[in-house]
N, C-alpha and C. Protein backbone atom coordinates (compact mmCIF):
# COMPACT_ATOMS: atom_id res chain seq x y z
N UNK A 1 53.32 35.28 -24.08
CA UNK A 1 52.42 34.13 -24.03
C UNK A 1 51.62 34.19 -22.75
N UNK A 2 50.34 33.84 -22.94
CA UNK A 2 49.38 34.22 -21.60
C UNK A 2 49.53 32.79 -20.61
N UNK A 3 48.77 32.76 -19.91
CA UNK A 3 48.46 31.88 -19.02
C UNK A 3 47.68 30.75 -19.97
N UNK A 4 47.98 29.59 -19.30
CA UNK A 4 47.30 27.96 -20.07
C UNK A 4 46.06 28.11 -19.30
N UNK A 5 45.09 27.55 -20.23
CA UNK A 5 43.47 27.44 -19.63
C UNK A 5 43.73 26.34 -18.72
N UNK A 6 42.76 26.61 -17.46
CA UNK A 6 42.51 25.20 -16.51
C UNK A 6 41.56 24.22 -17.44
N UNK A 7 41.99 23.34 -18.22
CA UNK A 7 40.88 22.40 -19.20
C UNK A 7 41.56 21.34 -18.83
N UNK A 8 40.48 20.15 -18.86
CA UNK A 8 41.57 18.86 -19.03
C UNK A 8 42.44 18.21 -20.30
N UNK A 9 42.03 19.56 -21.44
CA UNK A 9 43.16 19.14 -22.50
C UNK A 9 44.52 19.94 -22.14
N UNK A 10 44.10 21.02 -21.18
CA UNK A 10 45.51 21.94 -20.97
C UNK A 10 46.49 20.47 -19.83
N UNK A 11 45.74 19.82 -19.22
CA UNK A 11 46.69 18.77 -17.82
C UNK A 11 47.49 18.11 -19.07
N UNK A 12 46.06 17.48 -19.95
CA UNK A 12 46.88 16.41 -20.68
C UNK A 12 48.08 16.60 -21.71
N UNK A 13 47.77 18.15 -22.12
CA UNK A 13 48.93 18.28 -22.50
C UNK A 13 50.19 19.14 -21.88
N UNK A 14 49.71 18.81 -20.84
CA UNK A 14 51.49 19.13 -19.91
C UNK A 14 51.36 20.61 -19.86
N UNK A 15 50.81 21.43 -20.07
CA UNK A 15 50.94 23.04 -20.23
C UNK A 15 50.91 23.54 -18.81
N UNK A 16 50.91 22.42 -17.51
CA UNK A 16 50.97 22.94 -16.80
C UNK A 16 52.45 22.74 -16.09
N UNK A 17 52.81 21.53 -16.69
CA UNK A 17 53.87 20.84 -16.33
C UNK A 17 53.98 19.67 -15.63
N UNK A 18 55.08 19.05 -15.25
CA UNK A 18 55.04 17.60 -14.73
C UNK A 18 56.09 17.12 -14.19
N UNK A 19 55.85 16.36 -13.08
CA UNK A 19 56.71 15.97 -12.18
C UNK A 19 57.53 14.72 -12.94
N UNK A 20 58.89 14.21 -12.27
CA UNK A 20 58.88 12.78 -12.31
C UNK A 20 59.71 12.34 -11.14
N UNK A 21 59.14 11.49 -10.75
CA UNK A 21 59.41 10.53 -9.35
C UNK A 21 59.82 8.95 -9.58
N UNK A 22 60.77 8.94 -8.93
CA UNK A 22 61.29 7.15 -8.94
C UNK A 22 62.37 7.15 -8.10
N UNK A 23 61.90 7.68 -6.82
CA UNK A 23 61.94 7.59 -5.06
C UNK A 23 60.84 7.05 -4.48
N UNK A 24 61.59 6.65 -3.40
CA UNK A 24 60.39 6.79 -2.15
C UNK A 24 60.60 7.47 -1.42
N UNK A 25 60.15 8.59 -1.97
CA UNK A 25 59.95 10.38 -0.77
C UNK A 25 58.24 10.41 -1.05
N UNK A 26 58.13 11.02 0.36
CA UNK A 26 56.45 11.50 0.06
C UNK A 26 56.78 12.91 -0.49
N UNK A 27 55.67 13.07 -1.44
CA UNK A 27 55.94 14.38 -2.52
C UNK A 27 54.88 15.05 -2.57
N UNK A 28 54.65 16.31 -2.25
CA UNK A 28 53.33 17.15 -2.06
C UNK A 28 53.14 18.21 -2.89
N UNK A 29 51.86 17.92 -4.13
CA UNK A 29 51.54 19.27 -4.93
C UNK A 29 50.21 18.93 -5.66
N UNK A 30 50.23 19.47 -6.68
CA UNK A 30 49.08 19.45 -7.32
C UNK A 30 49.01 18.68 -8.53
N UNK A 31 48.17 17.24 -8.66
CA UNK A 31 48.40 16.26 -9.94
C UNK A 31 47.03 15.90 -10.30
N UNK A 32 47.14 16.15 -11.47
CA UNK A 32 45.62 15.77 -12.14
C UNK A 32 45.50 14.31 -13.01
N UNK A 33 46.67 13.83 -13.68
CA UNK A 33 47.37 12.40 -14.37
C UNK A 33 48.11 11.92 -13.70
N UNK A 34 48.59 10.47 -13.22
CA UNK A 34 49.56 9.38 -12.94
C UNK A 34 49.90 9.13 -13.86
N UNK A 35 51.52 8.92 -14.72
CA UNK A 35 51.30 7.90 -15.56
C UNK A 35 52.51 7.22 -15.42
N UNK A 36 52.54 5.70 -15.04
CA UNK A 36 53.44 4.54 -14.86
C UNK A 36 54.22 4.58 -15.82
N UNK A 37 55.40 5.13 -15.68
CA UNK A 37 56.04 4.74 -16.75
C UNK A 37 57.02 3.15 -16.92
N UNK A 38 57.08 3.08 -15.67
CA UNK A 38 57.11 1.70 -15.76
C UNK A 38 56.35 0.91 -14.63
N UNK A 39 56.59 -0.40 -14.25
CA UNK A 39 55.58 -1.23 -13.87
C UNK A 39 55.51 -0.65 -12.15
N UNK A 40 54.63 0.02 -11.36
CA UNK A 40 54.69 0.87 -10.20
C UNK A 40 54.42 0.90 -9.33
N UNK A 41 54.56 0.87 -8.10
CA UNK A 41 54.04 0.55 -6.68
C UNK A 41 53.64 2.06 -6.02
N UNK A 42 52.37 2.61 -5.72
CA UNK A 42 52.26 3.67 -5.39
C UNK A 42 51.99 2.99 -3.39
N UNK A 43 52.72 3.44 -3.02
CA UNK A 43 52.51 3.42 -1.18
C UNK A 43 51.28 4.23 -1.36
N UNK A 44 51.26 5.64 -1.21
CA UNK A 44 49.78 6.36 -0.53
C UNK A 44 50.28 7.57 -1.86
N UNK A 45 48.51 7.10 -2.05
CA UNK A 45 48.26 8.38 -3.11
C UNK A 45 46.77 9.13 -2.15
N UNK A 46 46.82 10.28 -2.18
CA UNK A 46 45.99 10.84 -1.46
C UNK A 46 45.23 11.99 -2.56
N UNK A 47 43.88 12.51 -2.52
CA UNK A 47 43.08 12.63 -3.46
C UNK A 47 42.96 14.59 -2.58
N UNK A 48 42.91 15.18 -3.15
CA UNK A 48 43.28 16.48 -2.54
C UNK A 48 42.37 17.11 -1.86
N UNK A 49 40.79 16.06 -1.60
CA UNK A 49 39.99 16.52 -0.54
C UNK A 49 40.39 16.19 0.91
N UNK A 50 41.78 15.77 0.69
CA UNK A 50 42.33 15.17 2.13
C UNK A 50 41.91 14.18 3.18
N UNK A 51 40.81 13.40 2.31
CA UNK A 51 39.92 12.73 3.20
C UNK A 51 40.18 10.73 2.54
N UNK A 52 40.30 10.95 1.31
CA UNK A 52 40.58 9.85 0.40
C UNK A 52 42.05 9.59 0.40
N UNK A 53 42.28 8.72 0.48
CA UNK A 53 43.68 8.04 0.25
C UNK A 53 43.66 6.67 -0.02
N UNK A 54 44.76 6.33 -0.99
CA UNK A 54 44.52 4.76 -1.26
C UNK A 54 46.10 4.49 -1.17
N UNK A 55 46.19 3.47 -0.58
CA UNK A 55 47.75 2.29 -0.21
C UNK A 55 47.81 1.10 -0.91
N UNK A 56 49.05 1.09 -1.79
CA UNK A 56 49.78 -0.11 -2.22
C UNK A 56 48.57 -0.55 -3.15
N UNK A 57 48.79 0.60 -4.40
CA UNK A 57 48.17 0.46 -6.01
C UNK A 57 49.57 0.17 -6.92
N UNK A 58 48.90 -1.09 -7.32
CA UNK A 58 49.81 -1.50 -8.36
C UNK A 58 49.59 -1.22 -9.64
N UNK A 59 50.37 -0.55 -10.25
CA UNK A 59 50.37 0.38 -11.93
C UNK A 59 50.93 -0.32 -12.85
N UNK A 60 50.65 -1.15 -13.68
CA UNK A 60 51.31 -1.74 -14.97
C UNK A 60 52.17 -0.15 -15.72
N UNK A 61 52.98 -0.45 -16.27
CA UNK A 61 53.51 0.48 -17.23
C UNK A 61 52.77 1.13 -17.90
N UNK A 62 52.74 2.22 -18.43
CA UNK A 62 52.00 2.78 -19.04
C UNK A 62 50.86 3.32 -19.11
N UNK A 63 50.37 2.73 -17.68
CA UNK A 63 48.62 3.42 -17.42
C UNK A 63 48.81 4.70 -16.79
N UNK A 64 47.30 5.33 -17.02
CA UNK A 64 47.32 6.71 -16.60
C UNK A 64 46.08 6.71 -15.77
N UNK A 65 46.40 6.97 -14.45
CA UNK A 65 44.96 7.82 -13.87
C UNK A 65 45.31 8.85 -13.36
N UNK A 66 43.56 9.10 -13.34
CA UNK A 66 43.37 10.56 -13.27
C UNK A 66 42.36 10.82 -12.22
N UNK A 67 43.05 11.88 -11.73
CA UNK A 67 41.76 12.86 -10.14
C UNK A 67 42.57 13.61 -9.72
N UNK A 68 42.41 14.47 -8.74
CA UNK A 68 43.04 15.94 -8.14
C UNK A 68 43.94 15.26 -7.02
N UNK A 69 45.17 15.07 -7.31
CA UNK A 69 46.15 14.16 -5.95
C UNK A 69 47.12 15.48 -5.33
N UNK A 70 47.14 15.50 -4.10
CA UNK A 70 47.75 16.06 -3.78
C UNK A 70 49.21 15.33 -3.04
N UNK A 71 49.06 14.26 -2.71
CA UNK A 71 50.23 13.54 -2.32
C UNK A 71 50.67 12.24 -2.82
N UNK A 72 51.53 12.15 -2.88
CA UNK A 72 51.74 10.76 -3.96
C UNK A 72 53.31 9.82 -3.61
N UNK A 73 53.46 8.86 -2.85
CA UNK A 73 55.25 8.49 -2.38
C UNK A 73 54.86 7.02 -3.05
N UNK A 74 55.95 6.88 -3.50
CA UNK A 74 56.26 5.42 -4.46
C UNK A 74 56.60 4.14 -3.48
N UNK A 75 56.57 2.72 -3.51
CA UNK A 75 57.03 1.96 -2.90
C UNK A 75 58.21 1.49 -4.30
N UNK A 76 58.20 1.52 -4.99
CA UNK A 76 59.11 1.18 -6.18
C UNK A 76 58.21 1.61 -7.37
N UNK A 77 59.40 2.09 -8.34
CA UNK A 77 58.90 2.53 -10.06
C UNK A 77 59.06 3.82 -10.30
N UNK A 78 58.67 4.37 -11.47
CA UNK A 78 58.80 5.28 -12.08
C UNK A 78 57.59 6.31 -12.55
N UNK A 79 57.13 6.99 -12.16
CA UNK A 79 56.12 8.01 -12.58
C UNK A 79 56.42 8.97 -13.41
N UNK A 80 54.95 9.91 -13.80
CA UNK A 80 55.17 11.15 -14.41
C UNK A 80 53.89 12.23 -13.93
N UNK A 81 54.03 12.78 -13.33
CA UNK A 81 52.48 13.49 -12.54
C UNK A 81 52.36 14.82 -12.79
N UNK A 82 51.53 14.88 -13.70
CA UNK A 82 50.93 16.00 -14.91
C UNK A 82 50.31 17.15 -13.53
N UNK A 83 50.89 18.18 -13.53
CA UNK A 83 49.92 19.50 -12.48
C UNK A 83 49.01 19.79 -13.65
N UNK A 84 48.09 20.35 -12.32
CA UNK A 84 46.42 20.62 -12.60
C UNK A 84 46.75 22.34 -12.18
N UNK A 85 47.69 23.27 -12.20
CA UNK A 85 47.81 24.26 -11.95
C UNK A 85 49.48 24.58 -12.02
């Protein structure tokens, strides 16, 4: 089996693989989807131009966003963070 295309149907469908987090450790890699799996407190999500970062986003269950994150630590909840590689 070859390598998964970089597409955003290859993130969405996991072909790259996926984290899951429901700590508060800061966690460093490559995420292209968030998705709350339950109701979520993100402390600092940082956007992988290293320049963007956003503090204390609140995630209803079940939502998904999406952009190139390279760092991501929970204040409480449950994630699932789809790699972009």
């Amino acid at each position: 089996m070859g390598e998964p295309i970089n597409t955003p149907v290859s993130v969405v469908l996991g072909q790259f693989g996926a984290d899951h987090f429901n700590d508060t450790d800061a966690h460093e890699g490559k995420w292209a989807a968030i998705v709350a799996l339950t109701s979520t407190v993100i402390q600092t999500l940082r956007y992988d131009d290293n320049t963007t970062t956003f503090s204390d986003l609140t995630l209803p269950a079940g939502l998904t966003i999406y952009g190139r994150f390279n760092l991501i630590q929970l204040s409480n909840g449950n994630v699932l963070a789809y790699k972009y590689e």
